[in-house]
C-alpha atoms as a PDB file:
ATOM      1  CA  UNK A   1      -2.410  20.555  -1.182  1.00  0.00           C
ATOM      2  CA  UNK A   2      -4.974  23.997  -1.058  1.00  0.00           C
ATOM      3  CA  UNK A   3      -7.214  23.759   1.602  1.00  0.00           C
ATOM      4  CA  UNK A   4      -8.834  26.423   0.749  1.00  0.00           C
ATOM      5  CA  UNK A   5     -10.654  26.099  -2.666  1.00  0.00           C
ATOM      6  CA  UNK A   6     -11.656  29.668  -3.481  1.00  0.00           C
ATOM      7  CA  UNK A   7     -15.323  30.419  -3.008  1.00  0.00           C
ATOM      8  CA  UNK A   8     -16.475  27.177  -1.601  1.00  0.00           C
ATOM      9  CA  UNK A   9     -15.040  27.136   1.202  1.00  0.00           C
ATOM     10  CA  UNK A  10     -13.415  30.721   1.635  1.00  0.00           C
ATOM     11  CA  UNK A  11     -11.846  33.271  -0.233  1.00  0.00           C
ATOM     12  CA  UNK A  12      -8.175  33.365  -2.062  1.00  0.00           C
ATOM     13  CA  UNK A  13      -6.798  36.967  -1.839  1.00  0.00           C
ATOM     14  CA  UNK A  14      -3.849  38.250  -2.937  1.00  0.00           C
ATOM     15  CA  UNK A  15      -0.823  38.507  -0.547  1.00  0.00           C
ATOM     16  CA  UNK A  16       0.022  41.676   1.329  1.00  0.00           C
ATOM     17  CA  UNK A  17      -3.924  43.221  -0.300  1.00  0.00           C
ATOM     18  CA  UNK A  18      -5.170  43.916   3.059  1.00  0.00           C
ATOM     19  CA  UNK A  19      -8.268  45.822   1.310  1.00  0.00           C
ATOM     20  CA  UNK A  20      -9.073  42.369  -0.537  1.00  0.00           C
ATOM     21  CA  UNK A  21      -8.452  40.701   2.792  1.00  0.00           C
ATOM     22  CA  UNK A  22     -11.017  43.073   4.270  1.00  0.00           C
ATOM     23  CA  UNK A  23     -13.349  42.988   1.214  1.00  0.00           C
ATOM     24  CA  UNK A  24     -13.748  39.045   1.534  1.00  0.00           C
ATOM     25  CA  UNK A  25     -13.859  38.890   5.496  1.00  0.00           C
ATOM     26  CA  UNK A  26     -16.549  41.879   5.196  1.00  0.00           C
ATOM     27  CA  UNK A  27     -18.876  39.463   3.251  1.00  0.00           C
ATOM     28  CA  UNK A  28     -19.166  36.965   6.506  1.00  0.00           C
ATOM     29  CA  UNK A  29     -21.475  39.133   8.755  1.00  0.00           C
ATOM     30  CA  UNK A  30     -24.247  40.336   6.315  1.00  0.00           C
ATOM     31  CA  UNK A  31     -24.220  36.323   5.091  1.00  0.00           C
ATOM     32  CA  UNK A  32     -24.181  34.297   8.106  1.00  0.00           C
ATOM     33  CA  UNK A  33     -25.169  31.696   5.908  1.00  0.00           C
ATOM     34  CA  UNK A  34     -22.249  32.457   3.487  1.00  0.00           C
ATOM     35  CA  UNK A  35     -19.830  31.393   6.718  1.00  0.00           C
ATOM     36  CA  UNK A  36     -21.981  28.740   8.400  1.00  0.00           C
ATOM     37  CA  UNK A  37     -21.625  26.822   4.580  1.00  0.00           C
ATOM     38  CA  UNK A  38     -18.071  27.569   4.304  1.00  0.00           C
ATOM     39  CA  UNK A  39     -17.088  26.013   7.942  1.00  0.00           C
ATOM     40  CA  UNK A  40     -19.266  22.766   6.625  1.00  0.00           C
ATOM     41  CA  UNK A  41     -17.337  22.536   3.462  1.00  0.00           C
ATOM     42  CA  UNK A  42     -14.115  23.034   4.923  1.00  0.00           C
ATOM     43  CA  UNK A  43     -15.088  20.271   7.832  1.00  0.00           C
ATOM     44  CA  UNK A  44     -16.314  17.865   4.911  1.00  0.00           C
ATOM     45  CA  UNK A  45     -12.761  18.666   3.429  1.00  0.00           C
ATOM     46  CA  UNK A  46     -10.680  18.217   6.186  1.00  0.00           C
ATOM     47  CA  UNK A  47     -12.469  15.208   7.222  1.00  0.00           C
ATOM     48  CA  UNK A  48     -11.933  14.012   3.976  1.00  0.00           C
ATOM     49  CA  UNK A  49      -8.268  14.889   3.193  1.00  0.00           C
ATOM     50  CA  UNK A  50      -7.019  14.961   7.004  1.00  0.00           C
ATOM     51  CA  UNK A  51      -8.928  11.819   8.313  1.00  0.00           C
ATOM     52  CA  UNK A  52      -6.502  10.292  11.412  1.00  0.00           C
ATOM     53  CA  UNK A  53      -6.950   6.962   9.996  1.00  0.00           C
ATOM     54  CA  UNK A  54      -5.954   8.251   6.196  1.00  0.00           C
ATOM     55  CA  UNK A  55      -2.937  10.268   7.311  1.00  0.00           C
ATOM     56  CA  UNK A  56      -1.370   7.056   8.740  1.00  0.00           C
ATOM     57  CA  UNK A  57      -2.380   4.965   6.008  1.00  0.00           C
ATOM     58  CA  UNK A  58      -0.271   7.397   3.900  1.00  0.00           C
ATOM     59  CA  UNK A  59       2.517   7.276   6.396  1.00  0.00           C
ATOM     60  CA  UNK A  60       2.906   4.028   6.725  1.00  0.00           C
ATOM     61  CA  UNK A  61       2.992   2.979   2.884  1.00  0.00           C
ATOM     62  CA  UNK A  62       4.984   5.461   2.322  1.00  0.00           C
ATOM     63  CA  UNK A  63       7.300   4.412   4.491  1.00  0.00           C
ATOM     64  CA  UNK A  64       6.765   1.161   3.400  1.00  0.00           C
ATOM     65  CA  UNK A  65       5.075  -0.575   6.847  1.00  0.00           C
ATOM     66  CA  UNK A  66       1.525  -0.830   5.599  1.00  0.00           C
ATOM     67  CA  UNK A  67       0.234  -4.189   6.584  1.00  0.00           C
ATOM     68  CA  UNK A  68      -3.183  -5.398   5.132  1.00  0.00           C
ATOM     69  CA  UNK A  69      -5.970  -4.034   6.680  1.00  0.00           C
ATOM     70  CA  UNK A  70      -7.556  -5.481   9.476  1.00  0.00           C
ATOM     71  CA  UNK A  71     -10.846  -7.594   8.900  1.00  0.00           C
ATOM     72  CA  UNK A  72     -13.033  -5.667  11.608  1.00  0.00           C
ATOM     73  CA  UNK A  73     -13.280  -2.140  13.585  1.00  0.00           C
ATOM     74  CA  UNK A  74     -12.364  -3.896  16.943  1.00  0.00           C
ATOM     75  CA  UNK A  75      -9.452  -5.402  15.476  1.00  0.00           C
ATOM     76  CA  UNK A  76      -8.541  -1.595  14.451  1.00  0.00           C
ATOM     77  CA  UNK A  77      -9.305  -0.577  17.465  1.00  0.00           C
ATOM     78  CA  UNK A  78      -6.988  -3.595  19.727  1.00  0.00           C
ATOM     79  CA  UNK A  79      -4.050  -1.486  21.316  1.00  0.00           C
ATOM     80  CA  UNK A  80      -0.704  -2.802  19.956  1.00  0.00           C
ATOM     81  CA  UNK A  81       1.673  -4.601  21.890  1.00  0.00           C
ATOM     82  CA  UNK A  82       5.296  -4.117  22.442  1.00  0.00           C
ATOM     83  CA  UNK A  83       6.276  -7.725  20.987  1.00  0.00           C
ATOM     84  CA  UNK A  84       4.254  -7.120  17.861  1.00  0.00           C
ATOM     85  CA  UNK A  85       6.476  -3.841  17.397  1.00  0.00           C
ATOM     86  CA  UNK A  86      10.130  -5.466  17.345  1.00  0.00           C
ATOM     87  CA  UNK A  87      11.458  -5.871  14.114  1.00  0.00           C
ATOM     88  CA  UNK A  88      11.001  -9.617  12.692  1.00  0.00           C
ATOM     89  CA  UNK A  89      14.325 -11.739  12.929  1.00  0.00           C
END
């Protein structure tokens, strides 16, 4: 997945153009604006895409260990026992 999505929330350059490279990080101090809304949009996106919760929701269907969800934030937030770890049988 891009993290970076070009002009929103910084700039795509070409590889090894170190005078684009320049060009696009020279644009950040004469628009302090410019950066200040690029780091919030790139925040909003990793928040979004990298959340702790949604990575190991991922993880664990993929892996095929996803249990239903629990009904309430303290239930999410109970710390998990050894016994409820061993494998059933």
């Amino acid at each position: 997945r891009e993290t970076v999505e070009d002009g929103k929330n910084g700039f795509l350059v070409p590889v090894g153009d170190a005078a684009a490279l320049a060009d696009a990080m020279g644009r950040f101090p004469g628009d302090p604006a410019l950066a200040r809304g690029m780091g919030a949009a790139s925040y909003a996106l990793a928040v979004a895409r990298y959340d702790v919760n949604k990575v190991n929701a991922a993880m664990l269907a993929a892996t095929g260990l996803a249990r239903d969800a629990p009904a309430s934030a303290a239930e999410r937030r109970r710390p998990v026992r050894p016994e409820t770890c061993a494998p059933d049988g």
